[in-house]
C-alpha atoms as a PDB file:
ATOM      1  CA  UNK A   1     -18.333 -38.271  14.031  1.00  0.00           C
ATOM      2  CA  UNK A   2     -17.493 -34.814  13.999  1.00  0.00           C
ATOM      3  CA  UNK A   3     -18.788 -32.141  17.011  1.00  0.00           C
ATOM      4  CA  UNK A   4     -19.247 -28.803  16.040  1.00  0.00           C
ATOM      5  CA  UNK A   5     -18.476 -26.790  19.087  1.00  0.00           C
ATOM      6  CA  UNK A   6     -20.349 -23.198  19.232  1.00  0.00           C
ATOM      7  CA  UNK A   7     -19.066 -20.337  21.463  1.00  0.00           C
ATOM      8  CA  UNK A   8     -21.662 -18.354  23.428  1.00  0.00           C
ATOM      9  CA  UNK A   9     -20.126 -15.134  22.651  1.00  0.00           C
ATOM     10  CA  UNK A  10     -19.252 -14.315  18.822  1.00  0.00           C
ATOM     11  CA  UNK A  11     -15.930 -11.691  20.826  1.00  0.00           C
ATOM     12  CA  UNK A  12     -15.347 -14.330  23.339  1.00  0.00           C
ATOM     13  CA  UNK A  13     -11.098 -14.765  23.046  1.00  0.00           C
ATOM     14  CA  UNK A  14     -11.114 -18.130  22.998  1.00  0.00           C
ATOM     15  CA  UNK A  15     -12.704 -17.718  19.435  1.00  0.00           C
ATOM     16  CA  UNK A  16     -10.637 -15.429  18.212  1.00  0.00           C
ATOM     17  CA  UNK A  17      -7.574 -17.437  18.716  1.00  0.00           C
ATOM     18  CA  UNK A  18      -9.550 -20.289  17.559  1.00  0.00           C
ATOM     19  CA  UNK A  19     -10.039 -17.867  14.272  1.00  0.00           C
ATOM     20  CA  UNK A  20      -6.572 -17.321  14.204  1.00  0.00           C
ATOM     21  CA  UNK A  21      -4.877 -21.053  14.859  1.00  0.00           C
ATOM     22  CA  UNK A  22      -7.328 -22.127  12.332  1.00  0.00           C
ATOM     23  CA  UNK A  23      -6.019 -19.725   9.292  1.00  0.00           C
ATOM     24  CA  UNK A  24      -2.349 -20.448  10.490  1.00  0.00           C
ATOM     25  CA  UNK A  25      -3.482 -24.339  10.413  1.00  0.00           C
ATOM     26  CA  UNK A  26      -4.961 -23.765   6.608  1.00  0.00           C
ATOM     27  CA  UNK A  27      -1.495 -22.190   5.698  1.00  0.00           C
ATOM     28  CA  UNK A  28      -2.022 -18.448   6.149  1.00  0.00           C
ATOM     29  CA  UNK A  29       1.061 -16.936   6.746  1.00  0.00           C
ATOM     30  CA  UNK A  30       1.838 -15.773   9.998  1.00  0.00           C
ATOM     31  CA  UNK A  31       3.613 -12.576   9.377  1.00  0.00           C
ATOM     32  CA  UNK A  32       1.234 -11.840   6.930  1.00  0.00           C
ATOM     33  CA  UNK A  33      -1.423 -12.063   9.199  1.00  0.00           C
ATOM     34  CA  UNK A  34       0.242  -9.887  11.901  1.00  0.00           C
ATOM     35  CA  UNK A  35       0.841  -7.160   8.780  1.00  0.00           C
ATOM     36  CA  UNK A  36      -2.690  -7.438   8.574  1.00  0.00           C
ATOM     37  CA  UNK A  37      -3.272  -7.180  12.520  1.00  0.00           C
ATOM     38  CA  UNK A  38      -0.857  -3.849  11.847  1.00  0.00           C
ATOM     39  CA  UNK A  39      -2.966  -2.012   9.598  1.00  0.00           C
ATOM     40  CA  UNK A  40      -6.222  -3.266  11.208  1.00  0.00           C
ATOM     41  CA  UNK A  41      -4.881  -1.339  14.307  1.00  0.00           C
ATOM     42  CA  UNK A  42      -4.353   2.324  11.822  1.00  0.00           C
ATOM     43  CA  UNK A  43      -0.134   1.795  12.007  1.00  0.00           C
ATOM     44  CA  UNK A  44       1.570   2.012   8.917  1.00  0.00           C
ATOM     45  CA  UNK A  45       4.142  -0.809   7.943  1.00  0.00           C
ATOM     46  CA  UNK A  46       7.751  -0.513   7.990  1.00  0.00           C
ATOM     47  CA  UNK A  47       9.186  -3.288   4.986  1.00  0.00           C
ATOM     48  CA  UNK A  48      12.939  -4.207   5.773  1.00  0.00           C
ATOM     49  CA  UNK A  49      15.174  -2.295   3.480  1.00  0.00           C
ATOM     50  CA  UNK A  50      12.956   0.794   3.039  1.00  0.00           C
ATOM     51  CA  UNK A  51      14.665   3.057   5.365  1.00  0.00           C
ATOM     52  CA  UNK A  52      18.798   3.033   6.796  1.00  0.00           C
ATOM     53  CA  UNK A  53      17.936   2.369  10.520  1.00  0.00           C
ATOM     54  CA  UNK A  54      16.001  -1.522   9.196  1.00  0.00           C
ATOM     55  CA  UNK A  55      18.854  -2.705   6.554  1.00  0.00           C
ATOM     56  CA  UNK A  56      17.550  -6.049   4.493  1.00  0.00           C
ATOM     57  CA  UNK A  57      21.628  -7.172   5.368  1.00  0.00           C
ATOM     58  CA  UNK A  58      20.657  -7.468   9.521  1.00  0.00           C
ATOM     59  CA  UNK A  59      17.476  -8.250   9.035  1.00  0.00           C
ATOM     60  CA  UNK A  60      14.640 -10.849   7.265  1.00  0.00           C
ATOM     61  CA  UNK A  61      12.060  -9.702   4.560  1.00  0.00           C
ATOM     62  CA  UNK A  62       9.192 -11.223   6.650  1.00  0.00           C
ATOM     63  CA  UNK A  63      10.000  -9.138   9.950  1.00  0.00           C
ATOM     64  CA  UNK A  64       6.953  -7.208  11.048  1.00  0.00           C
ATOM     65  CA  UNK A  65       7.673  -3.399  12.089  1.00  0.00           C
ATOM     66  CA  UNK A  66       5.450  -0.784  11.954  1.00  0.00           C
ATOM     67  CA  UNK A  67       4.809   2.732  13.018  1.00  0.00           C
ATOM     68  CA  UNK A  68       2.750   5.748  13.939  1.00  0.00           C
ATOM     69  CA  UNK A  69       4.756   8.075  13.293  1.00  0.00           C
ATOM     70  CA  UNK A  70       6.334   8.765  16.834  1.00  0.00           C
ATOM     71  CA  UNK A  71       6.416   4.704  17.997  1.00  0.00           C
ATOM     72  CA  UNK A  72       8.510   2.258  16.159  1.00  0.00           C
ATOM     73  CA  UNK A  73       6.783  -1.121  17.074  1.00  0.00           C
ATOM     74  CA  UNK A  74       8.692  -4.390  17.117  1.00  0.00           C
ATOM     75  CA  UNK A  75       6.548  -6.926  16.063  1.00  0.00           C
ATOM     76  CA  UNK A  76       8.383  -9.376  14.922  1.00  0.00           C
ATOM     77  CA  UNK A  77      11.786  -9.138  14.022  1.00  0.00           C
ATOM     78  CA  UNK A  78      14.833 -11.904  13.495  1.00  0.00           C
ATOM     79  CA  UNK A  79      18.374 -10.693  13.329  1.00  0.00           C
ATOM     80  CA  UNK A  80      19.875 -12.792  10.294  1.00  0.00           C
ATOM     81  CA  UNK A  81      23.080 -12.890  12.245  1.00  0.00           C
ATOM     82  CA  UNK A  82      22.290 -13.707  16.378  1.00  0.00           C
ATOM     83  CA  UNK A  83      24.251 -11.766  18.912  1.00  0.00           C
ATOM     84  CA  UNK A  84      26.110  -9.588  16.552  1.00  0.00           C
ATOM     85  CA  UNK A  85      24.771  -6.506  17.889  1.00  0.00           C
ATOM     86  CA  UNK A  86      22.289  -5.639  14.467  1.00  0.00           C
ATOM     87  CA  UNK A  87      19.221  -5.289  17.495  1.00  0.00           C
ATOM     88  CA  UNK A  88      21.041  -2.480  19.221  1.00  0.00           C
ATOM     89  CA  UNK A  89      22.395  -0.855  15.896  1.00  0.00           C
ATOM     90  CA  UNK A  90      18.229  -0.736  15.419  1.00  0.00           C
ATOM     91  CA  UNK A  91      17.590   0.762  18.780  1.00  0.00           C
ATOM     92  CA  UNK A  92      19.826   3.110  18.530  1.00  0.00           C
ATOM     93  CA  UNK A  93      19.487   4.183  14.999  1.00  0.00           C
ATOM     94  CA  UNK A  94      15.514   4.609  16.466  1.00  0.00           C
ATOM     95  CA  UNK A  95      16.240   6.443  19.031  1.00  0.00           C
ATOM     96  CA  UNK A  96      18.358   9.065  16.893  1.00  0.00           C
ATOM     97  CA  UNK A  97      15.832  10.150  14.706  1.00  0.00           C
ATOM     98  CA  UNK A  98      13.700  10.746  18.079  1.00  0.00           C
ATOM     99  CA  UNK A  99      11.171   7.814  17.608  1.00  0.00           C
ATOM    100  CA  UNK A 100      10.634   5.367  20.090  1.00  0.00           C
ATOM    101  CA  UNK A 101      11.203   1.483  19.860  1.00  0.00           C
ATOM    102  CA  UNK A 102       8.894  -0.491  21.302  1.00  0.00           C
ATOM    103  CA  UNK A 103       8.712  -4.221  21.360  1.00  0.00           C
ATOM    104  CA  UNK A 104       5.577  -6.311  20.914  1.00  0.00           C
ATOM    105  CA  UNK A 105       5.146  -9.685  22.755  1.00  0.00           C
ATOM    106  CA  UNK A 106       8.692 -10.162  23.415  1.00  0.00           C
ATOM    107  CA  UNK A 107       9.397 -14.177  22.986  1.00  0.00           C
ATOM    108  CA  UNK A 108      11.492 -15.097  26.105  1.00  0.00           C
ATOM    109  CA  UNK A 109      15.079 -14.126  25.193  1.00  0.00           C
ATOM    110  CA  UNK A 110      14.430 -11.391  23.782  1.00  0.00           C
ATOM    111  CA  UNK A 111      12.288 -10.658  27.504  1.00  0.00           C
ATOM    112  CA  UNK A 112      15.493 -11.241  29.279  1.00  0.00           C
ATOM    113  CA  UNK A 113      17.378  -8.684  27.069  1.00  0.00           C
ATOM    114  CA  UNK A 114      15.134  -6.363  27.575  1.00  0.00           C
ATOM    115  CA  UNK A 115      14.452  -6.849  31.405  1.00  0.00           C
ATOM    116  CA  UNK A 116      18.650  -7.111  31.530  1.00  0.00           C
ATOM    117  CA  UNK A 117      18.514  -3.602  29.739  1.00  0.00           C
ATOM    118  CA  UNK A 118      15.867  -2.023  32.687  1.00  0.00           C
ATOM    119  CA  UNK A 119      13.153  -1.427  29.920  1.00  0.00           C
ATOM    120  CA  UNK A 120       9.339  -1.498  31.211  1.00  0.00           C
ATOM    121  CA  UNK A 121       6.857  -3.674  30.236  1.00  0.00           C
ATOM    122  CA  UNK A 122       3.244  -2.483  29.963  1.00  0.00           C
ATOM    123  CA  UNK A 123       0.287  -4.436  29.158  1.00  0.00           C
ATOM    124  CA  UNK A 124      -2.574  -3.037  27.588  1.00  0.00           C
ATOM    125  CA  UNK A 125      -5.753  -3.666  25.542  1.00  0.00           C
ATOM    126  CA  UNK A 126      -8.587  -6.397  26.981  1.00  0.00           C
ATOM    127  CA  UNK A 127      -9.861  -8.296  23.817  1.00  0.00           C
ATOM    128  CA  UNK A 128      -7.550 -10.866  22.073  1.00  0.00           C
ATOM    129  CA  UNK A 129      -6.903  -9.362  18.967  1.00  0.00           C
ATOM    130  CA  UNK A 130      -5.479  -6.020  20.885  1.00  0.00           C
ATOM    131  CA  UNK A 131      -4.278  -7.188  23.903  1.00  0.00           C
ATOM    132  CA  UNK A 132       0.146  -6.593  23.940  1.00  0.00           C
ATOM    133  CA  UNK A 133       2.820  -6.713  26.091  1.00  0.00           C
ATOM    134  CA  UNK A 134       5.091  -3.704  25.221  1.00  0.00           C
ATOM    135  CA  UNK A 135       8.308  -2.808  26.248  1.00  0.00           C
ATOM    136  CA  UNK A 136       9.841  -0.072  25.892  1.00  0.00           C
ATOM    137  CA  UNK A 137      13.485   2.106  26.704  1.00  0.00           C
ATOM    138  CA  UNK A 138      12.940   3.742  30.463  1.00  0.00           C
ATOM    139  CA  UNK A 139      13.831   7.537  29.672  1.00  0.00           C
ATOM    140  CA  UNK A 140      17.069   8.384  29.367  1.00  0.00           C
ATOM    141  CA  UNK A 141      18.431   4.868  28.478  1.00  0.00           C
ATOM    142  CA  UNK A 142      21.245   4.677  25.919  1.00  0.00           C
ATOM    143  CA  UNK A 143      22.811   2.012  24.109  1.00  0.00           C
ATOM    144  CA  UNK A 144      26.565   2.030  25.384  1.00  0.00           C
ATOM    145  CA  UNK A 145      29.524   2.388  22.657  1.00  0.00           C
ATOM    146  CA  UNK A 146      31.687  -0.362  21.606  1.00  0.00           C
ATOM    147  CA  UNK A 147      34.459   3.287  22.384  1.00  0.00           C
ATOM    148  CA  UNK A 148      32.820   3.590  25.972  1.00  0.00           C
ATOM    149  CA  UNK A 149      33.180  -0.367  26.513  1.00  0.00           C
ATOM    150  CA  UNK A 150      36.905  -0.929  25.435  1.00  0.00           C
ATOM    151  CA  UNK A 151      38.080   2.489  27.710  1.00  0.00           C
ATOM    152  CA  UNK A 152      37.684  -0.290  30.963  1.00  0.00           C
ATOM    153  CA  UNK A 153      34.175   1.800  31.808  1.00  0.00           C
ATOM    154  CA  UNK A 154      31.482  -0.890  30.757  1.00  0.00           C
ATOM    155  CA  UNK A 155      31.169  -4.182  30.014  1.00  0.00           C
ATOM    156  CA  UNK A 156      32.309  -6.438  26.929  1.00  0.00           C
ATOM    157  CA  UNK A 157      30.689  -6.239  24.002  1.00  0.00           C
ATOM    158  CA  UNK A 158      28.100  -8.921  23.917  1.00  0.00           C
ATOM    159  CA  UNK A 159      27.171  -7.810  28.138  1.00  0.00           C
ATOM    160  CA  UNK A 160      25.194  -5.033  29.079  1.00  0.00           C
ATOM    161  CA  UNK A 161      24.532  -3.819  32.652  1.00  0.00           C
ATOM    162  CA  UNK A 162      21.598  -1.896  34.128  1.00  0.00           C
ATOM    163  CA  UNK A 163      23.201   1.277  34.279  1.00  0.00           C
ATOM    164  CA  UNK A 164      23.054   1.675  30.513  1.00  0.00           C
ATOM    165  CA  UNK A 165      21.828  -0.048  27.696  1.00  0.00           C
ATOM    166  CA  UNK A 166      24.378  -3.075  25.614  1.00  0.00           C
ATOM    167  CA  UNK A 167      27.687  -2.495  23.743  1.00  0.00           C
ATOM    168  CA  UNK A 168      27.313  -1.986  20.137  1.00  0.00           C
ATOM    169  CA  UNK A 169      28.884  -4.013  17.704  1.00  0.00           C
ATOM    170  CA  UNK A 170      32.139  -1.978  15.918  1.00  0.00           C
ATOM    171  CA  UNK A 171      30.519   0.519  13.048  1.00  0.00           C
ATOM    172  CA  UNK A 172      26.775  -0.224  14.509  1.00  0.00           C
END
């Protein structure tokens, strides 16, 4: 026999990722639902491909960016090729056109990257469904040059150091 279980609170977060784990467990799509979350929250999506800094050739047709005009959120994003330098290419390419990158709920690795890079993390928001983790660049950071690395001044090109940002693949 079956309990029904009742929460005492209709906003409570356990709920709400109750709400969530169950539409994931009846096959809602994940990145559809954080697309969703996106909007929800007034930022306007970002689909791979539509502008030269998010090329469909580095990156997946499910990622989840989004923006609000000055912050380029990270939401979830998948380099189709790992440690071949597409995530600084987009970093950078952000950072040119004076918008800033900012990662959402980081999954571990990517946390170490970013912690390896001296980027802050800030948490913010109380209630499930807007509490984040964001990271972003501390100001002034730059992604180093693949140039800057091979003059014997930085690091290889897969290293970074916390002076500056990575190395950049050749032509990112």
């Amino acid at each position: 026999m079956r309990r029904h279980v009742h929460f005492a609170r209709p906003d409570n977060d356990l709920e709400k990722a109750m709400q969530v784990f169950l539409r994931m467990m009846a096959g809602d799509d994940p990145a559809a639902m954080m697309c969703e979350a996106e909007v929800a929250k007034g930022y306007t999506l970002i689909p791979v491909g539509s502008v030269p800094w998010l090329p469909a050739c580095d990156w997946g047709e499910r990622d989840v960016v989004s923006t609000d005009g000055h912050e380029v959120r990270l939401v979830a994003i998948g380099a189709k090729r790992k440690r071949n330098g597409a995530f600084t290419d987009l970093v950078s390419a952000i950072l040119a056109e004076g918008k800033l990158p900012v990662v959402i709920c980081p999954l571990d690795d990517m946390r170490s990257i970013l912690r390896r890079w001296g980027w802050t993390s800030r948490l913010i928001g109380v209630e499930f469904d807007e509490r984040e983790d964001q990271w972003r660049p501390r100001p002034g950071w730059e992604p180093r040059t693949e140039a800057f690395a091979s003059a014997g001044t930085g690091t290889p090109t897969t290293g970074s150091t916390a002076a500056g940002g990575p190395t950049s693949r050749q032509g990112g």
